[in-house]
PDB file of N, CA and C in Angstrom:
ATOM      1  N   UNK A   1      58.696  71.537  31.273  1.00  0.00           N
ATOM      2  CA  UNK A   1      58.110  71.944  30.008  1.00  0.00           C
ATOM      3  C   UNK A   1      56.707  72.487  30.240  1.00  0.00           C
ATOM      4  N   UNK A   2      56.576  73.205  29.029  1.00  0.00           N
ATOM      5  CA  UNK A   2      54.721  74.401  28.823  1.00  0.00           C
ATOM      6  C   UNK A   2      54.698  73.134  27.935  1.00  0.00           C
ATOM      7  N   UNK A   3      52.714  73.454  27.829  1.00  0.00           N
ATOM      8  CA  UNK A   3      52.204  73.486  26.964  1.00  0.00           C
ATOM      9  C   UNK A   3      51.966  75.156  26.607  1.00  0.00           C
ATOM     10  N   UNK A   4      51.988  75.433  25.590  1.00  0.00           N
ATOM     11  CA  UNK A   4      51.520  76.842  25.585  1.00  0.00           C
ATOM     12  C   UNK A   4      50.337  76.528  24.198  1.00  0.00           C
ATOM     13  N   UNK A   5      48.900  77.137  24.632  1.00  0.00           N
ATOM     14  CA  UNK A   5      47.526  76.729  24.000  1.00  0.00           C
ATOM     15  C   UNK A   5      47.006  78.398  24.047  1.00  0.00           C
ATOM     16  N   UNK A   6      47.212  78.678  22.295  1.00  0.00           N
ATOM     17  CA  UNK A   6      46.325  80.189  21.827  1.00  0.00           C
ATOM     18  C   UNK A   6      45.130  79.722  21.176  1.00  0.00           C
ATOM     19  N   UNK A   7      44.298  80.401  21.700  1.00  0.00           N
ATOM     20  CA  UNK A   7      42.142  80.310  21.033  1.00  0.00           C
ATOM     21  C   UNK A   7      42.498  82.083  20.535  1.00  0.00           C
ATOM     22  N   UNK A   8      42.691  82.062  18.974  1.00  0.00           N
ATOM     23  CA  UNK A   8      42.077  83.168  18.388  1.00  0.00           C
ATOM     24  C   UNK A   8      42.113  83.409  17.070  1.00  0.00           C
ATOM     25  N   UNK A   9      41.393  84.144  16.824  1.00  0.00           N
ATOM     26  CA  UNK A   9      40.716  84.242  15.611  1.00  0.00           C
ATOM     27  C   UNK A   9      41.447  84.060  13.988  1.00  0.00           C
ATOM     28  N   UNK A  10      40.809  83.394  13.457  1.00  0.00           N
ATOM     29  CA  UNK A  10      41.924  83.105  12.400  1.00  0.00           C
ATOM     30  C   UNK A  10      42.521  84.026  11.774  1.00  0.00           C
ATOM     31  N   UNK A  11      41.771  85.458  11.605  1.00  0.00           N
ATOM     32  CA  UNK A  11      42.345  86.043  10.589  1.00  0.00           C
ATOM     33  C   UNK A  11      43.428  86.827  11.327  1.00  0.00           C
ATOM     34  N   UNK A  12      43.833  86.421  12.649  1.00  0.00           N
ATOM     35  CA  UNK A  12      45.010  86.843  13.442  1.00  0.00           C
ATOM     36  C   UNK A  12      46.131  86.185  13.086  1.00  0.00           C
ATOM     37  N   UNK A  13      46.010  84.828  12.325  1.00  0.00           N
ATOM     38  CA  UNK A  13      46.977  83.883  12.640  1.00  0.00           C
ATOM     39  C   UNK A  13      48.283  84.227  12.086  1.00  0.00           C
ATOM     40  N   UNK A  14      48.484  84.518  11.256  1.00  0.00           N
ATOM     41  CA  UNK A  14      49.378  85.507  10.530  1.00  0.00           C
ATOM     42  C   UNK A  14      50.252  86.155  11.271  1.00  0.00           C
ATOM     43  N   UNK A  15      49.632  86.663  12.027  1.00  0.00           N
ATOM     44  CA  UNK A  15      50.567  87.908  13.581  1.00  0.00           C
ATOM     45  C   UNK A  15      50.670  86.661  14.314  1.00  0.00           C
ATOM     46  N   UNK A  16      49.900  86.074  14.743  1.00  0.00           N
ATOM     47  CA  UNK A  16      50.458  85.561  15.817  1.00  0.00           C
ATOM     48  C   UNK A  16      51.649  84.137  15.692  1.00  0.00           C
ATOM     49  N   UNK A  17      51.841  83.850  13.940  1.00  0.00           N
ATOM     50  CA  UNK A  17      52.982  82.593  13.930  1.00  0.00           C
ATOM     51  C   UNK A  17      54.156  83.536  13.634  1.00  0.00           C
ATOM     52  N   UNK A  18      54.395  84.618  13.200  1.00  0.00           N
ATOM     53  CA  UNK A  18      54.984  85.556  13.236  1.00  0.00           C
ATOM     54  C   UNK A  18      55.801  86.366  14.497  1.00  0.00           C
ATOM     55  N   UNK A  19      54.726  86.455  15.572  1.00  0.00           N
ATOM     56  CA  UNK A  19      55.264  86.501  16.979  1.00  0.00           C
ATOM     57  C   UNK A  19      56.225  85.379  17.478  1.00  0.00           C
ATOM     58  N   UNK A  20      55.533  84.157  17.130  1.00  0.00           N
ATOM     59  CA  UNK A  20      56.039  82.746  17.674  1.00  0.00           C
ATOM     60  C   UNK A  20      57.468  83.076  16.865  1.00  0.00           C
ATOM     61  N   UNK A  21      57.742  82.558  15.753  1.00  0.00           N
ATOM     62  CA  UNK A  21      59.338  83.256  15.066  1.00  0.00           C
ATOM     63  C   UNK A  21      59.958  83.632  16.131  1.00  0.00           C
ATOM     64  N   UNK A  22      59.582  85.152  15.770  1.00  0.00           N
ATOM     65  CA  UNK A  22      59.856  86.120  16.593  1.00  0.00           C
ATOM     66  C   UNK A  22      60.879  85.685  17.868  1.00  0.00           C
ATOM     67  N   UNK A  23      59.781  84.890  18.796  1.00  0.00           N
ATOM     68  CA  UNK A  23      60.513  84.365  20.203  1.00  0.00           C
ATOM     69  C   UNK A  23      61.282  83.264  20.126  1.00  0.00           C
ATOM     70  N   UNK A  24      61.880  83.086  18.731  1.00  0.00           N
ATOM     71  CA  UNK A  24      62.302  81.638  18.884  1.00  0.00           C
ATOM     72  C   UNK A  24      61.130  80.121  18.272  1.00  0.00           C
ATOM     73  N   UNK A  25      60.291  80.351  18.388  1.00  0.00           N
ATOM     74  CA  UNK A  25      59.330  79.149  18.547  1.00  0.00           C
ATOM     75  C   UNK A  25      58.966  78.843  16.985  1.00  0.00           C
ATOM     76  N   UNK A  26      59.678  77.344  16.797  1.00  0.00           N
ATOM     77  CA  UNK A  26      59.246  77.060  15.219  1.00  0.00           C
ATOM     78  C   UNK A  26      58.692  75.916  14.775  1.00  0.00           C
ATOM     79  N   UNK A  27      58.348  75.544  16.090  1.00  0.00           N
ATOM     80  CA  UNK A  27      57.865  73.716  16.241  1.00  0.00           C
ATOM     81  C   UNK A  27      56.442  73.902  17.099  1.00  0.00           C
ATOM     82  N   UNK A  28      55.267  74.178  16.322  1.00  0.00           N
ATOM     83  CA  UNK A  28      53.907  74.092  16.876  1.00  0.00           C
ATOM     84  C   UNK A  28      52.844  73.482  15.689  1.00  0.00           C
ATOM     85  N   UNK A  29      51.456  73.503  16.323  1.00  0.00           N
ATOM     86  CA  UNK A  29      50.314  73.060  15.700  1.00  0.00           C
ATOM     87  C   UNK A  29      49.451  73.871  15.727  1.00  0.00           C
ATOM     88  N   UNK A  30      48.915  73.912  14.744  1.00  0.00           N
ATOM     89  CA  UNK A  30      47.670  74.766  14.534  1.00  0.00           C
ATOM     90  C   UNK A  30      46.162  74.470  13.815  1.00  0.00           C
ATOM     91  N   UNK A  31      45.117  74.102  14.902  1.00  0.00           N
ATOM     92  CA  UNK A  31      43.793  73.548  14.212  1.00  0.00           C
ATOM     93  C   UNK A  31      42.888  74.437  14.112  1.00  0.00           C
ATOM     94  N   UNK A  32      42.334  74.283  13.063  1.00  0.00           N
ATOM     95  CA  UNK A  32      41.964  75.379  12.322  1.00  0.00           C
ATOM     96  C   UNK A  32      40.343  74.944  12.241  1.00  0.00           C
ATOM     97  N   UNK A  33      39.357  75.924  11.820  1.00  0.00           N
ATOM     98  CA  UNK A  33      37.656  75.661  11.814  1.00  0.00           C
ATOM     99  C   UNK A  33      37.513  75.549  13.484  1.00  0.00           C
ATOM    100  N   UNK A  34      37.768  75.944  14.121  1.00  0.00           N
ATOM    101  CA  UNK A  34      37.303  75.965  15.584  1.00  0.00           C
ATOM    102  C   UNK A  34      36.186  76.954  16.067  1.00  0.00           C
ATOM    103  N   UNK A  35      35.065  76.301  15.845  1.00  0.00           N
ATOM    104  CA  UNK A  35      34.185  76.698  16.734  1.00  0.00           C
ATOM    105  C   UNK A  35      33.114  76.678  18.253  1.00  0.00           C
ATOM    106  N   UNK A  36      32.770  77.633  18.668  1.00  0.00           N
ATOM    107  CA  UNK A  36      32.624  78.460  20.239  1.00  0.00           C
ATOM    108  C   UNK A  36      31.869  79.147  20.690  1.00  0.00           C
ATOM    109  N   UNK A  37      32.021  79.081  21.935  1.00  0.00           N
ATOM    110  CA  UNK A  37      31.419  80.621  22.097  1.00  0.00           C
ATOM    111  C   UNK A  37      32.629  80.879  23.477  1.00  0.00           C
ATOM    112  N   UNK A  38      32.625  82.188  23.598  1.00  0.00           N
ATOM    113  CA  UNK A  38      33.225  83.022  24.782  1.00  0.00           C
ATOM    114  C   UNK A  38      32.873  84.189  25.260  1.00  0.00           C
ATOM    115  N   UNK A  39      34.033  84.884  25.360  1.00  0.00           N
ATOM    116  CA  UNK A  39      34.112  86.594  25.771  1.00  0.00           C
ATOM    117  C   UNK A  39      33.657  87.476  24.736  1.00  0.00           C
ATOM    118  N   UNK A  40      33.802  87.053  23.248  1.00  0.00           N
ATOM    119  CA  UNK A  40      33.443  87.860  22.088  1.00  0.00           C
ATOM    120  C   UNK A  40      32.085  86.987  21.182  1.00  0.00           C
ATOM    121  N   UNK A  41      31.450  86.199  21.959  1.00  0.00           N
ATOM    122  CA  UNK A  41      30.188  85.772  21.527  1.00  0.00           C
ATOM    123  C   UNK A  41      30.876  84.560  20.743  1.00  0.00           C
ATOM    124  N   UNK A  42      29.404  84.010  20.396  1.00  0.00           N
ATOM    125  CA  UNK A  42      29.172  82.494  19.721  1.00  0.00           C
ATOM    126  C   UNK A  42      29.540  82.887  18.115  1.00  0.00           C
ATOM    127  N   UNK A  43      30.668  81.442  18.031  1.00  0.00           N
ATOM    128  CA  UNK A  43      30.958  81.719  16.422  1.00  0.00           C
ATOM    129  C   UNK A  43      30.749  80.400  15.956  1.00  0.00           C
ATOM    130  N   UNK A  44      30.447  81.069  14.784  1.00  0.00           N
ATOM    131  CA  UNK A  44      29.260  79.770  14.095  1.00  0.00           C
ATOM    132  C   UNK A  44      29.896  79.604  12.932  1.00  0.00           C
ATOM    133  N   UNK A  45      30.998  80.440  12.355  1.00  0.00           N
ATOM    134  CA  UNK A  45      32.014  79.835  10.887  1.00  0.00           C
ATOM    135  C   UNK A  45      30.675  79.423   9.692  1.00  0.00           C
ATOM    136  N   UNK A  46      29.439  80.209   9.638  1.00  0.00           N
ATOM    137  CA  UNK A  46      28.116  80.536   8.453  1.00  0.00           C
ATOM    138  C   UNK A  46      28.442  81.673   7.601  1.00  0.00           C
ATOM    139  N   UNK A  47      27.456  81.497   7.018  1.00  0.00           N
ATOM    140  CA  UNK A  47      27.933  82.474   5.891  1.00  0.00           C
ATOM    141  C   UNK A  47      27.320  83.664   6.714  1.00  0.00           C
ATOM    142  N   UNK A  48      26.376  83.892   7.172  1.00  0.00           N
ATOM    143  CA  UNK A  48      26.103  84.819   7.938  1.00  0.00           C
ATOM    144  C   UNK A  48      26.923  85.158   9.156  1.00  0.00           C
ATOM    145  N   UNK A  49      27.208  84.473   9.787  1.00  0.00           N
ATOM    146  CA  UNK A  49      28.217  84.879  10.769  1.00  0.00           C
ATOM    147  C   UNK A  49      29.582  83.994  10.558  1.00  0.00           C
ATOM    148  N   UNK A  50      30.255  84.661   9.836  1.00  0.00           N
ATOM    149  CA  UNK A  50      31.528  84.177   9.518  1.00  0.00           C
ATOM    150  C   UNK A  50      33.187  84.108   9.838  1.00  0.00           C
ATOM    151  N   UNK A  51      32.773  84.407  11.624  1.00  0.00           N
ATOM    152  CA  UNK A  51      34.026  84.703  12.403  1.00  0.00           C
ATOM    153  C   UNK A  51      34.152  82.919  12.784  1.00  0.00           C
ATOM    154  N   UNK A  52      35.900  82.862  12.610  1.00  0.00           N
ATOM    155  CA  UNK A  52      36.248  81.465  13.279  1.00  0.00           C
ATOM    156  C   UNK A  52      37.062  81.345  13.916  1.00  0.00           C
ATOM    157  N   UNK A  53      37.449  80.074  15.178  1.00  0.00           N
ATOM    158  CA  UNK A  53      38.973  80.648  15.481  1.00  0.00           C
ATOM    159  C   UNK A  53      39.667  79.413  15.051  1.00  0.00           C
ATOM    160  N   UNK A  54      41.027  79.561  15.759  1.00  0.00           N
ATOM    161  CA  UNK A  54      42.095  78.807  15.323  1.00  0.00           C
ATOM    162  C   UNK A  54      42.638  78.527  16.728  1.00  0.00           C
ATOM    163  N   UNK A  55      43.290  77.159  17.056  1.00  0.00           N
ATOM    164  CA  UNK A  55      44.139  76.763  18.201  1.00  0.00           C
ATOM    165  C   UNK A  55      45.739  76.640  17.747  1.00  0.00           C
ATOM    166  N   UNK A  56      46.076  77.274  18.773  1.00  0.00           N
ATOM    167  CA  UNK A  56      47.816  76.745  18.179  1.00  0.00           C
ATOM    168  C   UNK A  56      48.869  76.157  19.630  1.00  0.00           C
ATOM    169  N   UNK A  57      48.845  75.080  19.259  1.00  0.00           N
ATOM    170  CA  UNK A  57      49.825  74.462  20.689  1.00  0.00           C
ATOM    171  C   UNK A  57      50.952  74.050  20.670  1.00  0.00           C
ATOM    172  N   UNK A  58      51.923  74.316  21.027  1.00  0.00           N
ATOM    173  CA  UNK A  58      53.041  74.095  21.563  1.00  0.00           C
ATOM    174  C   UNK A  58      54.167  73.387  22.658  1.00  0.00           C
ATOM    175  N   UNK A  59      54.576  72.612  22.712  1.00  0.00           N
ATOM    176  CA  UNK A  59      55.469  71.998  23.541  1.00  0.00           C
ATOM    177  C   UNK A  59      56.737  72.676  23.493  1.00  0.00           C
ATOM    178  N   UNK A  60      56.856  73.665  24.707  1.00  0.00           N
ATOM    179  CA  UNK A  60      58.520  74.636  25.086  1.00  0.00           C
ATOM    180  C   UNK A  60      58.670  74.270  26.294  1.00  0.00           C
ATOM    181  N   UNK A  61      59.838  74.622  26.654  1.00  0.00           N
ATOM    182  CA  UNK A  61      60.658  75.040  27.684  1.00  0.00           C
ATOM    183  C   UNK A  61      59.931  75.800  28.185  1.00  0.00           C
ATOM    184  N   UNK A  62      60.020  75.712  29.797  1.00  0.00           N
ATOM    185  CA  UNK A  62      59.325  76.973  30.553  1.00  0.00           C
ATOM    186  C   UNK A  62      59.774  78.270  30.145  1.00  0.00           C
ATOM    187  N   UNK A  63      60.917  78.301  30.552  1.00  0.00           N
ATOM    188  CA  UNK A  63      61.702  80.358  30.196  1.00  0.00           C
ATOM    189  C   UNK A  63      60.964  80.706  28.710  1.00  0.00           C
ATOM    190  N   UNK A  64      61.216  79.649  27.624  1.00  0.00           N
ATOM    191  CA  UNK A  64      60.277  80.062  26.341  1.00  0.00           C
ATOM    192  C   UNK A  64      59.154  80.030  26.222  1.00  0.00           C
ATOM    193  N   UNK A  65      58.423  79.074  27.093  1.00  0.00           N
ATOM    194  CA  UNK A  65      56.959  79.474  26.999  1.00  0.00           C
ATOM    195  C   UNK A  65      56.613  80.926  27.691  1.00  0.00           C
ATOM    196  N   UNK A  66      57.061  81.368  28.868  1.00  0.00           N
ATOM    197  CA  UNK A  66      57.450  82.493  29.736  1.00  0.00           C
ATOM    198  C   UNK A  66      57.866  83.461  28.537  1.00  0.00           C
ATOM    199  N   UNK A  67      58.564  83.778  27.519  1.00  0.00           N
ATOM    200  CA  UNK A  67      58.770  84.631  26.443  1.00  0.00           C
ATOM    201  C   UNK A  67      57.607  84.954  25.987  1.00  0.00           C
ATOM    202  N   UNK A  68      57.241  84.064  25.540  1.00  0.00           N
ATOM    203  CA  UNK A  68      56.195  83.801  24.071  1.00  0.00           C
ATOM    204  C   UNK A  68      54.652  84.155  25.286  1.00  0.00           C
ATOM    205  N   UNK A  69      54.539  83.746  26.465  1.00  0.00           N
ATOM    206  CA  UNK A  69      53.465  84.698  26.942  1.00  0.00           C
ATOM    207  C   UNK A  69      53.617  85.981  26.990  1.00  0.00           C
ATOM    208  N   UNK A  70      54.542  86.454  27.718  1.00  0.00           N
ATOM    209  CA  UNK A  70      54.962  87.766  27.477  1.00  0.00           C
ATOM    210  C   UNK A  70      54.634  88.638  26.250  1.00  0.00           C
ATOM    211  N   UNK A  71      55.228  88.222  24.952  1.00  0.00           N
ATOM    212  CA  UNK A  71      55.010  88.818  23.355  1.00  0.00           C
ATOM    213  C   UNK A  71      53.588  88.862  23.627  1.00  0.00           C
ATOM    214  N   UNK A  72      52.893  87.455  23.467  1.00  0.00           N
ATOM    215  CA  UNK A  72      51.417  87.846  23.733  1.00  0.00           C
ATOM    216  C   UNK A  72      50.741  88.601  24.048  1.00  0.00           C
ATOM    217  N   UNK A  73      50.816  88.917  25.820  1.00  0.00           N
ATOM    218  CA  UNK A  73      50.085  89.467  26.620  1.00  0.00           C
ATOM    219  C   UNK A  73      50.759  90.463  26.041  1.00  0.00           C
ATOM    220  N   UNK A  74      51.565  91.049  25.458  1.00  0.00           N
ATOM    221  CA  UNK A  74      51.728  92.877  24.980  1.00  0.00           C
ATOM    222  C   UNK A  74      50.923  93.146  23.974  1.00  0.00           C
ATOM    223  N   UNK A  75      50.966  92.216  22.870  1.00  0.00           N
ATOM    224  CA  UNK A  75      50.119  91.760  21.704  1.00  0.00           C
ATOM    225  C   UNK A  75      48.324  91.897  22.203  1.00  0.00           C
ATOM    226  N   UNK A  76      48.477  91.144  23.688  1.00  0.00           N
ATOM    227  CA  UNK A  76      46.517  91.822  23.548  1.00  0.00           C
ATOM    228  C   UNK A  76      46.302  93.033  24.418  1.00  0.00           C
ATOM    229  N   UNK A  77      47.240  93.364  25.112  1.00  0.00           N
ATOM    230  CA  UNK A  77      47.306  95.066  25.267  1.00  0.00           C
ATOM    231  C   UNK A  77      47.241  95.652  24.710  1.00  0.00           C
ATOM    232  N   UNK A  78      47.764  95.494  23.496  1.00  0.00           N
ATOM    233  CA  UNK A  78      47.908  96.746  22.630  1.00  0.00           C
ATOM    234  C   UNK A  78      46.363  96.578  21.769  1.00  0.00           C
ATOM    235  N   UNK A  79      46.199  95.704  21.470  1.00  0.00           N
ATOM    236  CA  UNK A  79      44.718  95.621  20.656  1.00  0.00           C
ATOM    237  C   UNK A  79      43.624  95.784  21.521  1.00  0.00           C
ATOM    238  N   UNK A  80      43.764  95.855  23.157  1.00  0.00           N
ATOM    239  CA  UNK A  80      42.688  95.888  24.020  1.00  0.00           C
ATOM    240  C   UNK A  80      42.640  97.537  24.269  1.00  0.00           C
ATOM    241  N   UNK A  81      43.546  98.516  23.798  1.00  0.00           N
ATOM    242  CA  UNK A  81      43.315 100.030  23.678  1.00  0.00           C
ATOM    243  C   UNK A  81      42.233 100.393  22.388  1.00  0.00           C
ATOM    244  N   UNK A  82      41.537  99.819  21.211  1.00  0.00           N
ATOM    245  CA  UNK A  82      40.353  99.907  20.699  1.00  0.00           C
ATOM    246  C   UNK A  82      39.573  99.765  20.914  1.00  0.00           C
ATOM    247  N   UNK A  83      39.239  99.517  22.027  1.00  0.00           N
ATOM    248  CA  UNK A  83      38.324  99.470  23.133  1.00  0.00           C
ATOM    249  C   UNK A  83      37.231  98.204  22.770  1.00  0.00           C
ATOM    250  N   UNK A  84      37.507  97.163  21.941  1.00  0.00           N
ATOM    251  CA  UNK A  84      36.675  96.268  21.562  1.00  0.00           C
ATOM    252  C   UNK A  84      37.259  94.725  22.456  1.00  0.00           C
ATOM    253  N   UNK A  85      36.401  93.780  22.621  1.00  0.00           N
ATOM    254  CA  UNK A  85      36.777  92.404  23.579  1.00  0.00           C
ATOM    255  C   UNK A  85      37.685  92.094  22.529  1.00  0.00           C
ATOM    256  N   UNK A  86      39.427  91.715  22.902  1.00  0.00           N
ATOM    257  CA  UNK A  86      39.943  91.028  21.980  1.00  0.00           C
ATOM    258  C   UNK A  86      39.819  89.139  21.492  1.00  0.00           C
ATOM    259  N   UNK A  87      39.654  88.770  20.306  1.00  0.00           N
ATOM    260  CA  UNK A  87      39.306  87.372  20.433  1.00  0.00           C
ATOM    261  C   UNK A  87      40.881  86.965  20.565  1.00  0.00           C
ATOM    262  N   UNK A  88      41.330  86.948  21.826  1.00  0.00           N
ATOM    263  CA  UNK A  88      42.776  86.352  21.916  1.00  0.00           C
ATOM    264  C   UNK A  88      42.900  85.589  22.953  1.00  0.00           C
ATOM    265  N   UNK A  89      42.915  84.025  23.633  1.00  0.00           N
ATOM    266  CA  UNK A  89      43.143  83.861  24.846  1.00  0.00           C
ATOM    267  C   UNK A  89      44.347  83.222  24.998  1.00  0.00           C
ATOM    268  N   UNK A  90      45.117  83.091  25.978  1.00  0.00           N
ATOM    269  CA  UNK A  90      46.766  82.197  26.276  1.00  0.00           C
ATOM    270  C   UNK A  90      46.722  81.810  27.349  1.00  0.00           C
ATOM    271  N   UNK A  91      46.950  80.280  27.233  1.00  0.00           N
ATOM    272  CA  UNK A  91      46.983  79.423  28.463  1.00  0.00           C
ATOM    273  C   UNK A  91      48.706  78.902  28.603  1.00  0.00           C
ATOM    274  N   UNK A  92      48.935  78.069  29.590  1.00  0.00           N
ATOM    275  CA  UNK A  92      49.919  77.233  29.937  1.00  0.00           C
ATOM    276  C   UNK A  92      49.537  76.368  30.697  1.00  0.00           C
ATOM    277  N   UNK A  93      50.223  75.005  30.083  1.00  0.00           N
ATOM    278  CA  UNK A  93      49.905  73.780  30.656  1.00  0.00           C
ATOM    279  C   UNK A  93      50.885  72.942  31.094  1.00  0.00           C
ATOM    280  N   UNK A  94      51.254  71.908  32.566  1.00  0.00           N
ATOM    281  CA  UNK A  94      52.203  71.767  32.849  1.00  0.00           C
ATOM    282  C   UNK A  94      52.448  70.484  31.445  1.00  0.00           C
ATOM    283  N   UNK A  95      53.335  70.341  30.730  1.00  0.00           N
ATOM    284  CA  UNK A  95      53.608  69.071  30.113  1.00  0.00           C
ATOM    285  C   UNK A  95      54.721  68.642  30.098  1.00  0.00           C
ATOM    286  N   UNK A  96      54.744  67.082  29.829  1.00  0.00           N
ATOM    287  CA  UNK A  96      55.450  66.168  29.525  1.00  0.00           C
ATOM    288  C   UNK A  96      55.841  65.546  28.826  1.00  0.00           C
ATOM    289  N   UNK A  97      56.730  65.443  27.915  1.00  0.00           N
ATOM    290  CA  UNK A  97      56.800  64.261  26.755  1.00  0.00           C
ATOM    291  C   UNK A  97      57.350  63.190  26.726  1.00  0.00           C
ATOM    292  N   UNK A  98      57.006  61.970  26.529  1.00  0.00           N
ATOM    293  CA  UNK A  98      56.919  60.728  27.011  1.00  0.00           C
ATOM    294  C   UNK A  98      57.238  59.836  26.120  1.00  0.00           C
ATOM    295  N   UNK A  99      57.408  60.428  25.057  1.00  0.00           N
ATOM    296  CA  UNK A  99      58.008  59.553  23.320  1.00  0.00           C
ATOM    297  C   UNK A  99      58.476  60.707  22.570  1.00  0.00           C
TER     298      UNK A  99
END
């Protein structure tokens, strides 16, 4: 088994539980008010600076976590041709479930 762990921006989230569908994937979490800093600067969720992100994690199958990176990584290709840092990152984690 993945963990599969997305850091991005909330007002993505929409596309990206939509993708998850998409591959099959209908059993995840998503925490929300997450703030950072990274590749696209420090977010502070103020009224003045009012970018936030969102985490969404998952417990799959390897081959499906292996999907659902895939969708992704096309997903920040294609938004990385506007030539702006995309706030999108995708990890995998080895996991286990134990209960």
């Amino acid at each position: 088994m993945k963990m599969l762990f997305i850091v991005a921006r909330d007002s993505m989230l929409s596309e990206l539980e939509e993708l998850l569908r998409d591959n099959g994937i209908s059993a995840y979490t998503i925490i929300n008010n997450v703030k950072g800093q990274g590749l696209t600067g420090k977010l502070y969720g103020t009224f003045l600076h009012p970018d936030i992100n969102s985490i969404i994690f998952s417990a799959l199958p390897s081959d499906q976590a292996e999907r659902a990176v895939n969708a992704l990584t096309a997903l920040h290709k294609n938004l990385a041709t506007q030539g702006q840092p995309v706030p999108l990152k995708v990890f995998t984690l080895p996991c286990e479930e134990h209960v």
